[in-house]
Structure formats: C-alpha cells, structure tokens
PDB file of N, CA and C in Angstrom:
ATOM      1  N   UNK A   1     -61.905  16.182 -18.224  1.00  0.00           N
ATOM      2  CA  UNK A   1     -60.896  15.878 -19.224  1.00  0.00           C
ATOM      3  C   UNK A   1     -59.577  15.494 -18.577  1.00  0.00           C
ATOM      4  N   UNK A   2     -59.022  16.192 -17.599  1.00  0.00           N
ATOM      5  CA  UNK A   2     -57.749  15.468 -16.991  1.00  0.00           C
ATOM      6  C   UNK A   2     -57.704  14.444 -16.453  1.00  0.00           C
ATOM      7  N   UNK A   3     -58.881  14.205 -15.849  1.00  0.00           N
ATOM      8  CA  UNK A   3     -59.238  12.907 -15.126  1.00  0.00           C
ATOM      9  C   UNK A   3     -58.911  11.671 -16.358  1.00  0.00           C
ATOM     10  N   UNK A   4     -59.569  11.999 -17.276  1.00  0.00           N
ATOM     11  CA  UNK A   4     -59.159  10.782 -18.447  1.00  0.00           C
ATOM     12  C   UNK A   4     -58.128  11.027 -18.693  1.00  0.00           C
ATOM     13  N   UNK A   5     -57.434  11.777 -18.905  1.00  0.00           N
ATOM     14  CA  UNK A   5     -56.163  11.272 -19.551  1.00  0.00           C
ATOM     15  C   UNK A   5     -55.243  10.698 -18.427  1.00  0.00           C
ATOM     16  N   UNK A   6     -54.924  11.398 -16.651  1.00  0.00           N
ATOM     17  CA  UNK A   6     -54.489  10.810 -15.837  1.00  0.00           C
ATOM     18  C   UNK A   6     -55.209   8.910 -15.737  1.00  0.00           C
ATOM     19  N   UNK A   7     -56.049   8.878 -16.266  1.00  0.00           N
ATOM     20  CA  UNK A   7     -56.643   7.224 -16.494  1.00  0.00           C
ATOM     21  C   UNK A   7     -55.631   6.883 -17.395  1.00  0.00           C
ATOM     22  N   UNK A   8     -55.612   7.178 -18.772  1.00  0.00           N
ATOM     23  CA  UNK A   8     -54.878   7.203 -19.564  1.00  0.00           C
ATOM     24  C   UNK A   8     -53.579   6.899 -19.670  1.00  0.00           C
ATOM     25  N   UNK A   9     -53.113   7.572 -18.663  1.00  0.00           N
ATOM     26  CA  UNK A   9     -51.821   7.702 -18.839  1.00  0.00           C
ATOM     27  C   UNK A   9     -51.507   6.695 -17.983  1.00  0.00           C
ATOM     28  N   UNK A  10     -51.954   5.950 -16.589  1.00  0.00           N
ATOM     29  CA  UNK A  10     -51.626   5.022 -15.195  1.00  0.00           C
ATOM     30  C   UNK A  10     -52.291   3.752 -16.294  1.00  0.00           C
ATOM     31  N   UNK A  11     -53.121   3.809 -17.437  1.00  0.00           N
ATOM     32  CA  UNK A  11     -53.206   2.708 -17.931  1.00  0.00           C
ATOM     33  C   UNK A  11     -52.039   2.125 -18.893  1.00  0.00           C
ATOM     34  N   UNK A  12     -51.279   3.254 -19.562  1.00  0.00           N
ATOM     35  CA  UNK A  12     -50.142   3.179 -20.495  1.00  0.00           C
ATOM     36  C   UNK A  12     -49.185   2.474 -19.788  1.00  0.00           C
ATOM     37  N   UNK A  13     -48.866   3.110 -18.466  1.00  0.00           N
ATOM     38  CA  UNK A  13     -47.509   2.718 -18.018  1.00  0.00           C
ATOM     39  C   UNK A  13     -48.123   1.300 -16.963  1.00  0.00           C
ATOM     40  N   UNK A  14     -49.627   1.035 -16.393  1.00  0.00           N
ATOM     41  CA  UNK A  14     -49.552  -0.403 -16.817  1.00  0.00           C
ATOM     42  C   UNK A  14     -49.251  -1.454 -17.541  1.00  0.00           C
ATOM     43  N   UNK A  15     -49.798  -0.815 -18.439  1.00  0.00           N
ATOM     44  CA  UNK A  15     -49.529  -2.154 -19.337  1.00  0.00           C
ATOM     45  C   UNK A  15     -47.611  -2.437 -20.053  1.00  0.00           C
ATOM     46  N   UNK A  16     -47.356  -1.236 -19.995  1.00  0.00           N
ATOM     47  CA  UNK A  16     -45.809  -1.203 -19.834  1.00  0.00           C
ATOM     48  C   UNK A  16     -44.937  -2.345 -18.666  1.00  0.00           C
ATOM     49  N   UNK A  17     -45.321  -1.829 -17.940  1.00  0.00           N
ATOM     50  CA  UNK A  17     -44.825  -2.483 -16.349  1.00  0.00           C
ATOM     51  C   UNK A  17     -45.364  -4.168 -16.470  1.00  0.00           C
ATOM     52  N   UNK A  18     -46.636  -4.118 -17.048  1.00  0.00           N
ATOM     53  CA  UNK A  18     -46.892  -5.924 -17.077  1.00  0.00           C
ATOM     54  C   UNK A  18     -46.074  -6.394 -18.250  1.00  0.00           C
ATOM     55  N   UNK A  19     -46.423  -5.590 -19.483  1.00  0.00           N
ATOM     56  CA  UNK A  19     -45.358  -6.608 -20.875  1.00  0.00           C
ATOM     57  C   UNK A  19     -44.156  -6.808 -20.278  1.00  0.00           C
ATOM     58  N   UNK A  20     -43.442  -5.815 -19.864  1.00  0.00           N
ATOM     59  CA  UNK A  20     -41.922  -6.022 -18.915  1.00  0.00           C
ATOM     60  C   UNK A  20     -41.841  -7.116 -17.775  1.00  0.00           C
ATOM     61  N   UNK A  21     -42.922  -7.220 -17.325  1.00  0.00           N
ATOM     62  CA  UNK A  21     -42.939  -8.473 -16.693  1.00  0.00           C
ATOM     63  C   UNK A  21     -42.788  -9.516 -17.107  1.00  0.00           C
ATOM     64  N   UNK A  22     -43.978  -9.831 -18.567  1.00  0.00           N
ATOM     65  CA  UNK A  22     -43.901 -11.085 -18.719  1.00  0.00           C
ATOM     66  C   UNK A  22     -42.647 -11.444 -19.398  1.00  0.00           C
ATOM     67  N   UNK A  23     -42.215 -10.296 -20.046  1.00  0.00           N
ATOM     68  CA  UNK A  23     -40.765 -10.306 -21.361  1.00  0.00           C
ATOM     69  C   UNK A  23     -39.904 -10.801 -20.541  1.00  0.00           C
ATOM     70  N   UNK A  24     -39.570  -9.854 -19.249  1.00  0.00           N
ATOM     71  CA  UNK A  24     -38.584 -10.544 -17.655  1.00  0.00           C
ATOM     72  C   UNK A  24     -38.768 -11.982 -17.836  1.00  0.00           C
ATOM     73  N   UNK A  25     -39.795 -12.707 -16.920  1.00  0.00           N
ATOM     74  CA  UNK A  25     -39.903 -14.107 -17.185  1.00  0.00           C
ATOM     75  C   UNK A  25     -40.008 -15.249 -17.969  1.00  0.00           C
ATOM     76  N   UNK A  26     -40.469 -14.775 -19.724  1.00  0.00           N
ATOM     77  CA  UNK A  26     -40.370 -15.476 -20.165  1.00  0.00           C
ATOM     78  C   UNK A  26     -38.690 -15.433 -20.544  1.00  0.00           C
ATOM     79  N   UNK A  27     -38.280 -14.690 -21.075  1.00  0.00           N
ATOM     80  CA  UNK A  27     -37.029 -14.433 -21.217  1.00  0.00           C
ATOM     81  C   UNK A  27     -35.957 -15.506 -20.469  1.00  0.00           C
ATOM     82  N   UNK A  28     -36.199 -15.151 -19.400  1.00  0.00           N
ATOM     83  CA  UNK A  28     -35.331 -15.968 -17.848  1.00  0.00           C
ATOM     84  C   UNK A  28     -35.999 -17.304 -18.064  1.00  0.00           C
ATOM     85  N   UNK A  29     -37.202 -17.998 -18.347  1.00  0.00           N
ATOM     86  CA  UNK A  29     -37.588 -19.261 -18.641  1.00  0.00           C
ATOM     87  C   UNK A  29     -36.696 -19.870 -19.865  1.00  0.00           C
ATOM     88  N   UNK A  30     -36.544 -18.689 -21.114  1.00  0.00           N
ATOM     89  CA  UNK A  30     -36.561 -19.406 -22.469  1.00  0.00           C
ATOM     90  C   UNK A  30     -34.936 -19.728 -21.900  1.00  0.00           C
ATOM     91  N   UNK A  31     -33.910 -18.995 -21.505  1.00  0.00           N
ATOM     92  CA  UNK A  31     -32.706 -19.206 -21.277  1.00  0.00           C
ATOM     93  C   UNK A  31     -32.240 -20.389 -20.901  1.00  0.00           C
ATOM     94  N   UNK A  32     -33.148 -20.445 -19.830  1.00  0.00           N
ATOM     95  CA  UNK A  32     -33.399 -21.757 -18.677  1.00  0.00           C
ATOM     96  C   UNK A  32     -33.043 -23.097 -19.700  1.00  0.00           C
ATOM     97  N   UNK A  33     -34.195 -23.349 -20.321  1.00  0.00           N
ATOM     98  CA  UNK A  33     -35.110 -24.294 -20.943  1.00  0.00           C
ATOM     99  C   UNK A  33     -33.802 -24.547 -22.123  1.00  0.00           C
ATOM    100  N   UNK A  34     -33.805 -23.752 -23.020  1.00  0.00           N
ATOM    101  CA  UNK A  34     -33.579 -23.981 -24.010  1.00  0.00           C
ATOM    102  C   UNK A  34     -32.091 -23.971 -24.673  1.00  0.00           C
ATOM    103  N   UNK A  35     -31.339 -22.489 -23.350  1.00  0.00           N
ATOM    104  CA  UNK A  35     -29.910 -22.780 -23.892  1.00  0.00           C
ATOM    105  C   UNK A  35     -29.079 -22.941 -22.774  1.00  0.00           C
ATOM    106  N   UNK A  36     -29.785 -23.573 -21.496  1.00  0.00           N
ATOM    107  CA  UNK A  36     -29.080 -23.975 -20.373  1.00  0.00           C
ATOM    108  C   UNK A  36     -28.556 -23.170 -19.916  1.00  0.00           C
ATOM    109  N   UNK A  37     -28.679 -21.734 -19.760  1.00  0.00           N
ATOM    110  CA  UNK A  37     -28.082 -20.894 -19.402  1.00  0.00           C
ATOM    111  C   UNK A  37     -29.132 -19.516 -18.655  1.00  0.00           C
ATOM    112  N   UNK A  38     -28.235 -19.745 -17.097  1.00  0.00           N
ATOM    113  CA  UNK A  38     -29.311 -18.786 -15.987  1.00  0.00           C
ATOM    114  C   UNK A  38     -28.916 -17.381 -16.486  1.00  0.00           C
ATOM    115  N   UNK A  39     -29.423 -16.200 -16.799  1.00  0.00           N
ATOM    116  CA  UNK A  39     -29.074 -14.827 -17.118  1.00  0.00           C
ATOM    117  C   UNK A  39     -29.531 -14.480 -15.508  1.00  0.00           C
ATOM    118  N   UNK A  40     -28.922 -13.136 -15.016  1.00  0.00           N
ATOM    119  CA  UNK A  40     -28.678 -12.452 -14.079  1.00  0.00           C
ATOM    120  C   UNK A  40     -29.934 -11.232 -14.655  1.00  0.00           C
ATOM    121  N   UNK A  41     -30.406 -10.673 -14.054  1.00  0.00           N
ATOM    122  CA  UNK A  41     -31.727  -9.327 -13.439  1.00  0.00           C
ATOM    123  C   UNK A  41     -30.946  -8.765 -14.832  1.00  0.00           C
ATOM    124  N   UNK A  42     -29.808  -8.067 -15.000  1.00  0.00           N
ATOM    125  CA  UNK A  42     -28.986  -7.108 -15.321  1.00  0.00           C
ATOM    126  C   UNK A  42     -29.231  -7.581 -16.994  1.00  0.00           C
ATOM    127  N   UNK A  43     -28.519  -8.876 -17.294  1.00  0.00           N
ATOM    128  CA  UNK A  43     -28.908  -9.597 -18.500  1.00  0.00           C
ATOM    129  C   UNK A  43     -29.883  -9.406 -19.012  1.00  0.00           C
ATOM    130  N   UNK A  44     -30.962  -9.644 -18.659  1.00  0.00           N
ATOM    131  CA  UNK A  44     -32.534  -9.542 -19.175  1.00  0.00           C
ATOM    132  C   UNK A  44     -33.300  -8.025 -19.369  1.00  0.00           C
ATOM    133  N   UNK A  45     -32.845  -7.769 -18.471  1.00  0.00           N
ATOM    134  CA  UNK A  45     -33.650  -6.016 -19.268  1.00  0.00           C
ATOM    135  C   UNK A  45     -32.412  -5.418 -19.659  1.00  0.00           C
ATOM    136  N   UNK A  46     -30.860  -5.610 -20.278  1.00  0.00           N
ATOM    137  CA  UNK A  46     -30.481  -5.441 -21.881  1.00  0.00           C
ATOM    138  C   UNK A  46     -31.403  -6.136 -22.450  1.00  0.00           C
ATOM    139  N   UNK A  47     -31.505  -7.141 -22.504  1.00  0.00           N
ATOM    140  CA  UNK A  47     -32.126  -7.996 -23.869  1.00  0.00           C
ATOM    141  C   UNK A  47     -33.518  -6.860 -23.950  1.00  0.00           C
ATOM    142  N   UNK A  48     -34.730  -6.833 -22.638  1.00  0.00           N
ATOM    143  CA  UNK A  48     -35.641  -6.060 -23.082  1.00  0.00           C
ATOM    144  C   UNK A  48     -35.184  -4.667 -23.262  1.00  0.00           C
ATOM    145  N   UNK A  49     -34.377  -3.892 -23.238  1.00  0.00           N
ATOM    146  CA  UNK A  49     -34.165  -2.344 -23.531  1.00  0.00           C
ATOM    147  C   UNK A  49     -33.605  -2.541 -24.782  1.00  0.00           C
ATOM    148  N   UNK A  50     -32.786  -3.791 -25.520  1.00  0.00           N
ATOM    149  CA  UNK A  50     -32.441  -3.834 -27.011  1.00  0.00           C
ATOM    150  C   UNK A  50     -33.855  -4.092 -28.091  1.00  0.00           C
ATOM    151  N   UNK A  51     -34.768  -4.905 -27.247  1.00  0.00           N
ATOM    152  CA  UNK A  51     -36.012  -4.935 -27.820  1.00  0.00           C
ATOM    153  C   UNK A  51     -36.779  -4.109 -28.222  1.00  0.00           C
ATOM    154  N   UNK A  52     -36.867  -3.286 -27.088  1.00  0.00           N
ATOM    155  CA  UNK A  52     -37.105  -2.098 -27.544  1.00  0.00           C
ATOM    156  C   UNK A  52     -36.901  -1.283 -28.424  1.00  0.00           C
ATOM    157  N   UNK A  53     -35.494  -1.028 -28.215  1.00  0.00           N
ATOM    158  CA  UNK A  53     -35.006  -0.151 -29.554  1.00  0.00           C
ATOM    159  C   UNK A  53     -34.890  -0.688 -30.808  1.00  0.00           C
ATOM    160  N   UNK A  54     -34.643  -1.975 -31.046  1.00  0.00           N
ATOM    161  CA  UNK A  54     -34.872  -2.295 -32.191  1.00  0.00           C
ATOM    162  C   UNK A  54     -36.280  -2.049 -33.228  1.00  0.00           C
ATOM    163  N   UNK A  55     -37.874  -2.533 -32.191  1.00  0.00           N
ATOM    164  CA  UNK A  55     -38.888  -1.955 -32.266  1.00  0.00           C
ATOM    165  C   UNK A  55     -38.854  -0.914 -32.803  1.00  0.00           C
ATOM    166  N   UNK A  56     -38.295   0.224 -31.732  1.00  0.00           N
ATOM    167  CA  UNK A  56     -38.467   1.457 -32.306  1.00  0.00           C
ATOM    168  C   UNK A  56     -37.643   1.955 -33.129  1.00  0.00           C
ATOM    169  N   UNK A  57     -36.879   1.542 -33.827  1.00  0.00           N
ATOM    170  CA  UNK A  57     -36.290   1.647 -35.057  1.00  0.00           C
ATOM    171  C   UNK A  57     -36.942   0.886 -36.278  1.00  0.00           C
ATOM    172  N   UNK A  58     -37.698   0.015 -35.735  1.00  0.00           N
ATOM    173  CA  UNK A  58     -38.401  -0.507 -37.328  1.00  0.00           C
ATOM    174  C   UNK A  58     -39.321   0.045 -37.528  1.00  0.00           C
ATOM    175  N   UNK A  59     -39.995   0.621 -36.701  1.00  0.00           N
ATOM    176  CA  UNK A  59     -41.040   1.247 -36.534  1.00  0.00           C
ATOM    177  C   UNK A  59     -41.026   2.511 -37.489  1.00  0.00           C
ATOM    178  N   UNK A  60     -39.635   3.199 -36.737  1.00  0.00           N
ATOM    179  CA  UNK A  60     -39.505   4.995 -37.767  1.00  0.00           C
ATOM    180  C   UNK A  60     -39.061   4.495 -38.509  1.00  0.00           C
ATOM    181  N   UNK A  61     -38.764   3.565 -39.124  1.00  0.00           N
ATOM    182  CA  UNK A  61     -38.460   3.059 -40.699  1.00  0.00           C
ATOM    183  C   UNK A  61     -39.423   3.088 -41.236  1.00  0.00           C
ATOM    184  N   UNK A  62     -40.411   2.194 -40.957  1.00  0.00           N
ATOM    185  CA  UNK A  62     -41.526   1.732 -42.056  1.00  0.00           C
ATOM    186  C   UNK A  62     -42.394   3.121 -41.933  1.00  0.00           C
ATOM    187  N   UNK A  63     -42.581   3.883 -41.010  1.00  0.00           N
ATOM    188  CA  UNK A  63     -43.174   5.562 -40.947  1.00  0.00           C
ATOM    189  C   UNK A  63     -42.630   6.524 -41.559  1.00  0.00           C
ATOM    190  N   UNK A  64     -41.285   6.042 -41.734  1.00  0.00           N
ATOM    191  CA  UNK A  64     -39.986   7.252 -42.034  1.00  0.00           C
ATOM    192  C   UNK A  64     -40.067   8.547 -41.547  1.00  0.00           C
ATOM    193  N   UNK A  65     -40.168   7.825 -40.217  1.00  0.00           N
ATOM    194  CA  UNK A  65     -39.675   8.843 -39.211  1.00  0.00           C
ATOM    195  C   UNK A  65     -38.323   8.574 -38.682  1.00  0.00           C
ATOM    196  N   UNK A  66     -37.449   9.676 -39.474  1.00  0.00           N
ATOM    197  CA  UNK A  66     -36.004   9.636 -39.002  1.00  0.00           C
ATOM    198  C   UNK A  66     -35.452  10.618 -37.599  1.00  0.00           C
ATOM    199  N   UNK A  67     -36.471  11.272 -37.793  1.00  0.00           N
ATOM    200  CA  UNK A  67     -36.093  11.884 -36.174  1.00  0.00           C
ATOM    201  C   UNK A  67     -36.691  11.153 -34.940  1.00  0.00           C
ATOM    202  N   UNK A  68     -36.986   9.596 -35.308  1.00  0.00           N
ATOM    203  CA  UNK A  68     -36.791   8.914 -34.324  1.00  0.00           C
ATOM    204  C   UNK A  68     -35.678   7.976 -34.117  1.00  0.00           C
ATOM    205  N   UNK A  69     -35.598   7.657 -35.399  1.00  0.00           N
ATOM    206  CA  UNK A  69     -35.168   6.096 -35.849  1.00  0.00           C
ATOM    207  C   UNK A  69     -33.423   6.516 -35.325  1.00  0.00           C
ATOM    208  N   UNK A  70     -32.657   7.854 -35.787  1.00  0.00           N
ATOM    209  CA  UNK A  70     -31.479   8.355 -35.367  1.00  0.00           C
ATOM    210  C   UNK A  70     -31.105   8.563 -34.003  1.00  0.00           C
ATOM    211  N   UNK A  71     -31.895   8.980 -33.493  1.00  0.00           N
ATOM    212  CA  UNK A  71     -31.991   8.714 -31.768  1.00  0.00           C
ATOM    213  C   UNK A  71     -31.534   7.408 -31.272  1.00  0.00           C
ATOM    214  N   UNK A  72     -32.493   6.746 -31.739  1.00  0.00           N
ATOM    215  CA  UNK A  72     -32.821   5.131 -31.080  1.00  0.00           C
ATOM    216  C   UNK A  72     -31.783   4.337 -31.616  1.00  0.00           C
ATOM    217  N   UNK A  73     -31.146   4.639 -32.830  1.00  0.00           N
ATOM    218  CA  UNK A  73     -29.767   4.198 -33.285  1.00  0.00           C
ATOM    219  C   UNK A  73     -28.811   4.443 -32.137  1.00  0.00           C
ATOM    220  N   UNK A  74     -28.817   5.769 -32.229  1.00  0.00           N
ATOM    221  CA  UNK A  74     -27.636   6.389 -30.977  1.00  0.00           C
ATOM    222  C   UNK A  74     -27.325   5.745 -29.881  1.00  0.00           C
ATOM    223  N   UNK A  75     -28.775   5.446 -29.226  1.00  0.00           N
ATOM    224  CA  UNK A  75     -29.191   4.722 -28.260  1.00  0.00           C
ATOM    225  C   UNK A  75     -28.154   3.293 -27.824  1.00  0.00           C
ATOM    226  N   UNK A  76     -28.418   2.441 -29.189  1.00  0.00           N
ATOM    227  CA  UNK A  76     -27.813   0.981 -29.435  1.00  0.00           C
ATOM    228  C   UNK A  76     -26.451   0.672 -29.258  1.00  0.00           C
ATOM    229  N   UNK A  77     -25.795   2.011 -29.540  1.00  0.00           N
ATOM    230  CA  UNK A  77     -23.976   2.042 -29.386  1.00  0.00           C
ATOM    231  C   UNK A  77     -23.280   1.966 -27.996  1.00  0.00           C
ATOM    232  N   UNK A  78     -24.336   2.887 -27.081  1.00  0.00           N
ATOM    233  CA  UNK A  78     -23.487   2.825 -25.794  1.00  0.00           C
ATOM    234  C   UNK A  78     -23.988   1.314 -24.841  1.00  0.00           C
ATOM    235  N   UNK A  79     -25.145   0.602 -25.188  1.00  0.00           N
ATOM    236  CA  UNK A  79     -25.938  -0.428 -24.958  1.00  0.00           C
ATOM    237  C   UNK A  79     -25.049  -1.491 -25.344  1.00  0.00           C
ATOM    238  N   UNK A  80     -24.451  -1.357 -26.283  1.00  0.00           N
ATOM    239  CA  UNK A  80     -23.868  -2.498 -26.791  1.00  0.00           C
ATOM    240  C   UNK A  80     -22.395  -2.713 -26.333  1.00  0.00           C
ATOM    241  N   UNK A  81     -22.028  -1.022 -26.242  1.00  0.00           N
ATOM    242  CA  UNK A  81     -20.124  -1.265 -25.264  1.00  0.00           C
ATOM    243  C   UNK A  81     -20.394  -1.477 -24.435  1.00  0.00           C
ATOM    244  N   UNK A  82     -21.765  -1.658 -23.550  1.00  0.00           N
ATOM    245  CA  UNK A  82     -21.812  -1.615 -22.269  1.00  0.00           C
ATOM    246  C   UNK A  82     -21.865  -3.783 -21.860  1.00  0.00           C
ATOM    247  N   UNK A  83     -22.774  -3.943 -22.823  1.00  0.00           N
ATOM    248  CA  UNK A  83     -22.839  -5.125 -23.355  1.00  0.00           C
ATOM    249  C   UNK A  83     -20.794  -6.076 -23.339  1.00  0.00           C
ATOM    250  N   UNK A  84     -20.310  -5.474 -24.324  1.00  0.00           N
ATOM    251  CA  UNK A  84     -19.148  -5.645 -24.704  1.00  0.00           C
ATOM    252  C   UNK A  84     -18.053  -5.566 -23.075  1.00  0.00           C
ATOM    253  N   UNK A  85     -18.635  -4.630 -22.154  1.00  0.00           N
ATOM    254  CA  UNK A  85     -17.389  -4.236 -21.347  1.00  0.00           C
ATOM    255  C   UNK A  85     -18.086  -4.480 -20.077  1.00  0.00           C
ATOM    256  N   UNK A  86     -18.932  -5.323 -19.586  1.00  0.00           N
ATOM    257  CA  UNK A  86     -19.691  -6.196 -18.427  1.00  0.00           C
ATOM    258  C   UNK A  86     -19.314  -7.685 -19.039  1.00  0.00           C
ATOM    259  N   UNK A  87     -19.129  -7.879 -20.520  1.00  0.00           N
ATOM    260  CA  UNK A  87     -18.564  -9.572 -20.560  1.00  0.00           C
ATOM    261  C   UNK A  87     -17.059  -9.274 -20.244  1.00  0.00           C
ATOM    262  N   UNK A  88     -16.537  -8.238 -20.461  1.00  0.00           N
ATOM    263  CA  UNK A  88     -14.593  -8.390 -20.370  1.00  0.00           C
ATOM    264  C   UNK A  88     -14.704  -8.438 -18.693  1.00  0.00           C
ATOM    265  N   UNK A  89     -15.612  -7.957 -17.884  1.00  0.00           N
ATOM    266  CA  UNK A  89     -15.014  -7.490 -16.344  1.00  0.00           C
ATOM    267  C   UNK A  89     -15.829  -9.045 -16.072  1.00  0.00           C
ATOM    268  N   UNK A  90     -16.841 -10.133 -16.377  1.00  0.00           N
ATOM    269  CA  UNK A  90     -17.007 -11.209 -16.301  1.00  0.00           C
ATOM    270  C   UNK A  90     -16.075 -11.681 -16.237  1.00  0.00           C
ATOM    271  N   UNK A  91     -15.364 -12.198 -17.249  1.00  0.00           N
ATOM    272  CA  UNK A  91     -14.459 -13.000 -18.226  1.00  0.00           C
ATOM    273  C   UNK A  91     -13.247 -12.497 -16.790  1.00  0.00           C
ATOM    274  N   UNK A  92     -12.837 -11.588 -16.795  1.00  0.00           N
ATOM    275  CA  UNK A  92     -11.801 -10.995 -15.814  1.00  0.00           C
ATOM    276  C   UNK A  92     -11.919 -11.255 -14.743  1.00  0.00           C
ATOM    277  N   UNK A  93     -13.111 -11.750 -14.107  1.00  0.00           N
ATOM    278  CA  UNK A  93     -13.257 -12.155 -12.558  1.00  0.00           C
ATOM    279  C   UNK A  93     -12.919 -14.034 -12.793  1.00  0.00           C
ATOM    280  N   UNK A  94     -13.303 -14.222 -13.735  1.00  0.00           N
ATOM    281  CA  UNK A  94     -13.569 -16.043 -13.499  1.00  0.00           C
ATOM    282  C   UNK A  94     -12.086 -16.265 -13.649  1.00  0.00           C
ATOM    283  N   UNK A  95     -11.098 -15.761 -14.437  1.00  0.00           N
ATOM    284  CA  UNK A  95      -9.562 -15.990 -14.748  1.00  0.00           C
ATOM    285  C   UNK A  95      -9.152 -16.105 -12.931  1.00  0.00           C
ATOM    286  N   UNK A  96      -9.305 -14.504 -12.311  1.00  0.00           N
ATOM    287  CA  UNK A  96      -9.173 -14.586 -11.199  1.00  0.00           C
ATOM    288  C   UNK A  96      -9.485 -15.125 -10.509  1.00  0.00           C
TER     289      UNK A  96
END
C-alpha cells in the first residue's frame, strides 16, 4: 500500500512539473507571437501562480467550498501588490 501511493504521489507532482512546463512555454511563445512582448522567468510563473488561484477559486465556488475559496482569495492580494510594486521599481530603473 505505500508503495502505491509513493507512485501516486511522484505521479501527481509529475504531471504538475510538466503542465508548468508547457504553461512556461506556451505562455513565453503566446507573448512572443502575439503581443510582441518578451516576459522575463519572473513574469510567467505570476501569470501561472494567478492561474492557479483563480482555478482554485472557481473551483470552491461551484463546490462551495469556502474554506478554500477565502484562502486562495487572500492569496491574490499580496500577488497582485507584488505585481503592482516590480512594475513601479521597472518603470523606476528605465527613467534612470
């Protein structure tokens, strides 16, 4: 029985580690391609860690599970000043 679930579990966080892959590259392609614009390592997994949480907020919605969905809210606020205050120290280097 442990044996399967240690299967189990190195199969979960496979397939984790590959979707994150492809989300990484397509992501960094669609930017490319479509709005002429190269995103940086840092750029792209916000976009996939907002994906995420958004997911998992629609998710404990349509379950109404709020002792997830409040978490994963929580989550979005410091993601997003962080978002907000990496474009001001951008914006602040190119002036300079």
């Amino acid at each position: 029985m442990d044996n399967v679930a240690l299967i189990v579990f190195f199969a979960i966080i496979g397939m984790a580690v590959f979707y994150s892959l492809v989300a990484y590259f397509l992501i960094r392609m669609i930017s490319k391609k479509a709005f002429n614009r190269n995103l940086d390592g840092f750029q792209i997994t916000q976009i996939i860690i907002l994906m995420a949480i958004v997911f998992i907020v629609i998710q404990s919605i349509r379950y109404q599970s709020w002792n997830m969905a409040f978490p994963a809210l929580g989550l979005l606020i410091p993601l997003l000043s962080l978002n907000v205050s990496m474009r001001r120290r951008r914006e602040s280097n190119k002036v300079d």
